[in-house]
N, C-alpha and C. Protein backbone atom coordinates (compact mmCIF):
# COMPACT_ATOMS: atom_id res chain seq x y z
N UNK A 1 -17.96 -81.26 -71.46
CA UNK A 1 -17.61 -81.87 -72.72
C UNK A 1 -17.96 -83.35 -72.71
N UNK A 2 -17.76 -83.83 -71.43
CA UNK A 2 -18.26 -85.44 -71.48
C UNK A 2 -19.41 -85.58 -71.90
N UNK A 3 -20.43 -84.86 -71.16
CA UNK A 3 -21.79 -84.94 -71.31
C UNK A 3 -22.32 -84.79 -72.77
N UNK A 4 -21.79 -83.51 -73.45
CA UNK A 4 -21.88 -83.55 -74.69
C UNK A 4 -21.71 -84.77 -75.83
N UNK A 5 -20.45 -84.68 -75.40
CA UNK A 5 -19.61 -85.80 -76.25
C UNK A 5 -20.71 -87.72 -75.96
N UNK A 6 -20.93 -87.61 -75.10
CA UNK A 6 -21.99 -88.76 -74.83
C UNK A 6 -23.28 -89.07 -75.29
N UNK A 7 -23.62 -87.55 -75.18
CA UNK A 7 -25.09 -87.19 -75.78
C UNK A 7 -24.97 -87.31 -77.72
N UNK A 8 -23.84 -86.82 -77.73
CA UNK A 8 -23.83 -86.92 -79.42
C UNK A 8 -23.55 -88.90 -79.84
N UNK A 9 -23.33 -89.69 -78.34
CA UNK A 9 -23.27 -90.89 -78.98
C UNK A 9 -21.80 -91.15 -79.14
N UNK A 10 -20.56 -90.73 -78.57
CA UNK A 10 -19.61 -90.53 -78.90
C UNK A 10 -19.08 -91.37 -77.76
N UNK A 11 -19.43 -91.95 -76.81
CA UNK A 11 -19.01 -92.44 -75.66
C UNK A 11 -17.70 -92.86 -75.32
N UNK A 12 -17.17 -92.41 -74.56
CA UNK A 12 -15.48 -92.78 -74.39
C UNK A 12 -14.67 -91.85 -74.93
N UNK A 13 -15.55 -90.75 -75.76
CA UNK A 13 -14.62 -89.30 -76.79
C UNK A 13 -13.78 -89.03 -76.04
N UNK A 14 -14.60 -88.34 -74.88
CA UNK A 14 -13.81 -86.97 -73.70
C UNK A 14 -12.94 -87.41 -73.11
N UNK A 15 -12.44 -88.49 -72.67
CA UNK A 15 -11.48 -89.67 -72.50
C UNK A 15 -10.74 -89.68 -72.78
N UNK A 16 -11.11 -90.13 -74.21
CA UNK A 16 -9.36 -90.43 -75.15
C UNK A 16 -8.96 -88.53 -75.68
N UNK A 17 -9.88 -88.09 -75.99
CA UNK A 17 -8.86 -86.96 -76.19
C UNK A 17 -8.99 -85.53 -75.67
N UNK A 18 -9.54 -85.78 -74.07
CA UNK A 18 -9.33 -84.57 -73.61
C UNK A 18 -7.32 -84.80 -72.57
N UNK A 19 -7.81 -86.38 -72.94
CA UNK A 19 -5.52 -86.16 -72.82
C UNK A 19 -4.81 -85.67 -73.56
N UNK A 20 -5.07 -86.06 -75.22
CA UNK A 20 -4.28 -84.98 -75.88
C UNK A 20 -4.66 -83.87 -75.74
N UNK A 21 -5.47 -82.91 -75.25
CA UNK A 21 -5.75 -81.34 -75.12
C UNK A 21 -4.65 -81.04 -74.41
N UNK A 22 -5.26 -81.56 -73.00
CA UNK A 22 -4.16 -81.68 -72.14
C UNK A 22 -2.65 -81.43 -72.12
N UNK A 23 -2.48 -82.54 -73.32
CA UNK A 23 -0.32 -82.43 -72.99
C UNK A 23 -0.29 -81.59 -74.13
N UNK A 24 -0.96 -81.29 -75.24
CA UNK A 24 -0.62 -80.04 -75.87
C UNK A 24 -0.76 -78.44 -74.96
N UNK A 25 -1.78 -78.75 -74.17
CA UNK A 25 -1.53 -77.31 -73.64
C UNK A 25 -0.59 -77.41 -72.87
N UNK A 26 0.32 -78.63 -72.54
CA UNK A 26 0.94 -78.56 -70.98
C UNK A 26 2.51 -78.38 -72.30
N UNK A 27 2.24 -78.75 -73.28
CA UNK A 27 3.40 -78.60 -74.43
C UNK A 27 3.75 -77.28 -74.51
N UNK A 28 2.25 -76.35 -74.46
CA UNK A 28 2.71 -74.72 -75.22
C UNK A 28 2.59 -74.48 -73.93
N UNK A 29 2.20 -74.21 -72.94
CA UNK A 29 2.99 -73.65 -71.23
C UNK A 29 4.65 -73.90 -71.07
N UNK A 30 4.98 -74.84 -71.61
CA UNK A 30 6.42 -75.29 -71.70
C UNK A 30 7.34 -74.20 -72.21
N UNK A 31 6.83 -73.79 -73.20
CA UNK A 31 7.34 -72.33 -74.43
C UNK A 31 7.59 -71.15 -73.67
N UNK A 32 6.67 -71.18 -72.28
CA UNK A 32 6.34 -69.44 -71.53
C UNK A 32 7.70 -69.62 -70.34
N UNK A 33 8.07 -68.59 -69.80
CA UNK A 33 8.73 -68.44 -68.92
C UNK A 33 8.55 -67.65 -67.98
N UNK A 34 9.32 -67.24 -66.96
CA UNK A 34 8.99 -66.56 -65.78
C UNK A 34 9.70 -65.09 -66.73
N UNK A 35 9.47 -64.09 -67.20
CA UNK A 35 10.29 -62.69 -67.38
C UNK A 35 9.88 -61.64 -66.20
N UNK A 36 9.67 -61.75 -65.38
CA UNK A 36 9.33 -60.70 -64.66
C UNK A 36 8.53 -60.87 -62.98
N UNK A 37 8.64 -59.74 -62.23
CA UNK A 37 7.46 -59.70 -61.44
C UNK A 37 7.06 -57.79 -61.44
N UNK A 38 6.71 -57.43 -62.71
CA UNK A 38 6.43 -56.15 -62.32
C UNK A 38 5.29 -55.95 -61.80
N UNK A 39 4.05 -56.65 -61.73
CA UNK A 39 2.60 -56.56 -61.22
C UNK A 39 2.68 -56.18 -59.55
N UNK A 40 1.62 -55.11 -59.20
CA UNK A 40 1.93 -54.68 -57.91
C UNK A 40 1.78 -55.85 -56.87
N UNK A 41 1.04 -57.31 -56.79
CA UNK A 41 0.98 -58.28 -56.18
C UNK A 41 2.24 -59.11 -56.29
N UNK A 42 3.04 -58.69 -56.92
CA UNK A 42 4.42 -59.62 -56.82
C UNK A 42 4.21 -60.79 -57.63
N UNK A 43 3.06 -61.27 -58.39
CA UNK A 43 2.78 -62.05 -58.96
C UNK A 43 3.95 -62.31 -60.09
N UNK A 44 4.06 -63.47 -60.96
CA UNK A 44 5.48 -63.40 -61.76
C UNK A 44 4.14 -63.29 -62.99
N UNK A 45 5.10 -62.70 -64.32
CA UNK A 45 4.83 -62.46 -65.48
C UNK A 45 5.65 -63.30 -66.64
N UNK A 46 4.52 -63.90 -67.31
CA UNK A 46 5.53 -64.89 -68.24
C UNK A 46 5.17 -64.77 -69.75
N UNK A 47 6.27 -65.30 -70.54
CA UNK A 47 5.93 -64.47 -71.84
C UNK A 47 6.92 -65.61 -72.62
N UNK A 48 6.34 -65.80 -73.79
CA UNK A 48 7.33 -66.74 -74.61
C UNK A 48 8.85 -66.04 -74.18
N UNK A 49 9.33 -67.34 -73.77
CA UNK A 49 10.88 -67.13 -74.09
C UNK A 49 11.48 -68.62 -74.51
N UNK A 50 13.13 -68.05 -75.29
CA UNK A 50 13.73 -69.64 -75.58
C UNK A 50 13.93 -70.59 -74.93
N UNK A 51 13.54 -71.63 -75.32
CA UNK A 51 13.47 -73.29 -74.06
C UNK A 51 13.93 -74.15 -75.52
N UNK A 52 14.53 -74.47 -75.56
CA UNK A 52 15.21 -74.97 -76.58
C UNK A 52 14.96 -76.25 -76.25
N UNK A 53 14.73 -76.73 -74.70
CA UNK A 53 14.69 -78.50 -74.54
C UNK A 53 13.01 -78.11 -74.57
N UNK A 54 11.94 -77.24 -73.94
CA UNK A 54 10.97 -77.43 -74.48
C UNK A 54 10.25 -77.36 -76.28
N UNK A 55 10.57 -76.76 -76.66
CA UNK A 55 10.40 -76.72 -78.06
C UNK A 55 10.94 -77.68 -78.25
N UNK A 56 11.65 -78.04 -78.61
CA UNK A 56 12.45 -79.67 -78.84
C UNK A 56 11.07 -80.75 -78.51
N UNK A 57 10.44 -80.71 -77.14
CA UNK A 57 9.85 -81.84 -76.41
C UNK A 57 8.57 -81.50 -77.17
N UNK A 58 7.95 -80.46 -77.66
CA UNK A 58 6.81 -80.58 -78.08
C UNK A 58 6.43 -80.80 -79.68
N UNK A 59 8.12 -80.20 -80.48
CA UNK A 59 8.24 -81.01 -81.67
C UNK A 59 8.27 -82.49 -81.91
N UNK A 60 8.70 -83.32 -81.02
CA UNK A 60 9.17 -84.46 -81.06
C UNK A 60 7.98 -85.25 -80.41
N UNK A 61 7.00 -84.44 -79.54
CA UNK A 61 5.90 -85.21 -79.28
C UNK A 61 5.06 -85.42 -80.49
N UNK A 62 4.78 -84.12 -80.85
CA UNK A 62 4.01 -83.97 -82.35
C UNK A 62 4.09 -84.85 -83.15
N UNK A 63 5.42 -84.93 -83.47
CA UNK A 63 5.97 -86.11 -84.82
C UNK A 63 5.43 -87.49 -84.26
N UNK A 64 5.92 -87.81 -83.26
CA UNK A 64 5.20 -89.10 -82.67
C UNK A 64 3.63 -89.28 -82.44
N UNK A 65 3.04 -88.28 -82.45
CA UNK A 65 1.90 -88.22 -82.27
C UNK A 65 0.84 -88.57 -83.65
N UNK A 66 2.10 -88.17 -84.90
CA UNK A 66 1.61 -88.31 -86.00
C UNK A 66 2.07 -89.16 -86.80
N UNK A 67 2.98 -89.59 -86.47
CA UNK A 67 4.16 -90.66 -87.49
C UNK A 67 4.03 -91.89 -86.99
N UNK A 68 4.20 -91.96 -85.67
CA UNK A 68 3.81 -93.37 -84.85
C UNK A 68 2.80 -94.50 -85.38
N UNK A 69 1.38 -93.65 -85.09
CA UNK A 69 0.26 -94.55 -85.37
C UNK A 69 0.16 -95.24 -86.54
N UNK A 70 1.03 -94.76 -88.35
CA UNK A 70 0.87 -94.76 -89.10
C UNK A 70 0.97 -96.19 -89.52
N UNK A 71 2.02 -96.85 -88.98
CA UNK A 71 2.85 -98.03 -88.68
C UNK A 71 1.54 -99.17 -88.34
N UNK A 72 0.95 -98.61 -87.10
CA UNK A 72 0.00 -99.41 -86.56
C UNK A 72 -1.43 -99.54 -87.56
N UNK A 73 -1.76 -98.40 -88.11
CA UNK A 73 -2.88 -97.91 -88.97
C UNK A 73 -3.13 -99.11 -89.83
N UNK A 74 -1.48 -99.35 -90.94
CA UNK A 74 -1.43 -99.79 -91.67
C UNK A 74 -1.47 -101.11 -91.51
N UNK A 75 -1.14 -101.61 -90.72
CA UNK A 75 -1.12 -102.98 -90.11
C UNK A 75 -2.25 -103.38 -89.62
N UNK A 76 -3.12 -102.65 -89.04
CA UNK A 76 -4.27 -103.01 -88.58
C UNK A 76 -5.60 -103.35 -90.37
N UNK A 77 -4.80 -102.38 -91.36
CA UNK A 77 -5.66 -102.82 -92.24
C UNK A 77 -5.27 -103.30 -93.31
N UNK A 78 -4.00 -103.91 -93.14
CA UNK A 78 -3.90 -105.47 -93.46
C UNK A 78 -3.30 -104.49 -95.07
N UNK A 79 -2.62 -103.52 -94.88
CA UNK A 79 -1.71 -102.81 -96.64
C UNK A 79 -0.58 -103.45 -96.84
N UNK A 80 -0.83 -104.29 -96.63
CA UNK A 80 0.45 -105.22 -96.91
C UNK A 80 0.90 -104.74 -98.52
N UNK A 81 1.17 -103.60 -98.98
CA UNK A 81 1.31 -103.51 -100.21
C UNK A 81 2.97 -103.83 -100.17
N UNK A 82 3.68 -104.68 -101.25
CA UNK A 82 5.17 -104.74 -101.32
C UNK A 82 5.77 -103.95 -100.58
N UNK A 83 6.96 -103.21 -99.82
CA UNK A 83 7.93 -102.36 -99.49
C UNK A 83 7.04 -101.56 -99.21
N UNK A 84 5.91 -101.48 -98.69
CA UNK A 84 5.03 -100.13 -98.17
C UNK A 84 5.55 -100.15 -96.47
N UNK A 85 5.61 -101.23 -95.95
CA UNK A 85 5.63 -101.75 -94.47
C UNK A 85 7.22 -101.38 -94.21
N UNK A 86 7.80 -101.54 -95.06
CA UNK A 86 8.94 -101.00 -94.85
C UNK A 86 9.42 -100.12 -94.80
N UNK A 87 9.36 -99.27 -96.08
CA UNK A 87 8.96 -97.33 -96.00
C UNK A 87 8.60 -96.62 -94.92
N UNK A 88 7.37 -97.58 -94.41
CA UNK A 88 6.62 -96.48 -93.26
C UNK A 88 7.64 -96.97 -91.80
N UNK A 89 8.86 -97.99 -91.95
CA UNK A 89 9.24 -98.28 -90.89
C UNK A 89 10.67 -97.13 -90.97
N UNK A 90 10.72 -97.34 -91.82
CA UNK A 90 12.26 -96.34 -92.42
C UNK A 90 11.99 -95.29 -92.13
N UNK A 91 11.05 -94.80 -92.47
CA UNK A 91 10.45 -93.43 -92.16
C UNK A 91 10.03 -93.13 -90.71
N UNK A 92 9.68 -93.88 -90.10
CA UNK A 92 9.67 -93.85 -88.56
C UNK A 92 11.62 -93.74 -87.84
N UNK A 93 11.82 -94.63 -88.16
CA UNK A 93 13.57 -94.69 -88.14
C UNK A 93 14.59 -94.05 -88.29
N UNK A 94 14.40 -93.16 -89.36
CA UNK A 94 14.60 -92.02 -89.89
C UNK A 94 14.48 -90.60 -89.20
N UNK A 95 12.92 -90.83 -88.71
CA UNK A 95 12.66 -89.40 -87.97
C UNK A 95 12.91 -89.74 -86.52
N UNK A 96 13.17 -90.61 -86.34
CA UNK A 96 13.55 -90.96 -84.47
C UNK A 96 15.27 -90.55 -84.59
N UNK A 97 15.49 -90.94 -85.59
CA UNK A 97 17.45 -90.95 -85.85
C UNK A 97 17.56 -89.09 -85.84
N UNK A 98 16.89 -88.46 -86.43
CA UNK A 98 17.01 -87.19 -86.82
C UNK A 98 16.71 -86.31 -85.50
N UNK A 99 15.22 -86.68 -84.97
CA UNK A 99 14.89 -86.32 -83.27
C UNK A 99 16.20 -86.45 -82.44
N UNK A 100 16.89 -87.49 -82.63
CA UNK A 100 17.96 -87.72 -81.11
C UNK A 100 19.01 -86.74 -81.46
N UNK A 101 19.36 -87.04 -82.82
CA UNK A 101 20.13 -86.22 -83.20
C UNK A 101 20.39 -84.35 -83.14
N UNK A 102 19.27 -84.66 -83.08
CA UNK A 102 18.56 -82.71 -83.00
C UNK A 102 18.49 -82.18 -81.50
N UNK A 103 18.79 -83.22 -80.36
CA UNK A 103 18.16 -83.25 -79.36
C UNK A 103 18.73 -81.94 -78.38
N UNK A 104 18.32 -80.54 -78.19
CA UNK A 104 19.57 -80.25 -77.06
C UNK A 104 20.29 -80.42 -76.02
């Protein structure tokens, strides 16, 4: 993928977001559990089960993943529109207050 991603001119792509691939897949492995070892190698067998602090950790990454930057976005391009800067802070504030709150 580097190579690709380089060749298309993209330099530094595979970098920045083969980390997010990364902790999203390491997010939905979080979801699976051990249910079993029926395989004749004793190997364990895993299968969605409830993780209530994982689901939790990969909702709450998400939101940050998407709500966070928004703050910075806007600031970087100067939207200084009236009470916009504030909204998007409330709204960050808001969903961090609601995350802890939710937290198991």
């Amino acid at each position: 993928m580097k190579a690709l991603t380089d060749e298309l001119g993209n330099h530094g792509a595979y970098s920045i977001y083969s980390g997010v691939a990364h902790a999203e897949l390491a997010g939905i492995w979080r979801l699976f559990g051990e249910t079993g070892m029926t395989l004749a190698d004793r190997q364990p067998v895993y299968s969605p089960v409830a993780k209530p602090e994982a689901s939790f950790a990969a909702t709450d990454s998400m939101l940050k993943a998407i709500i966070g930057p928004v703050e910075r976005i806007s600031a970087l391009f100067g939207w200084t529109v009236p009470g916009r800067g504030e909204e998007i802070s409330a709204t960050i504030d808001y969903i961090a207050g609601e995350m802890q709150r939710l937290h198991p």
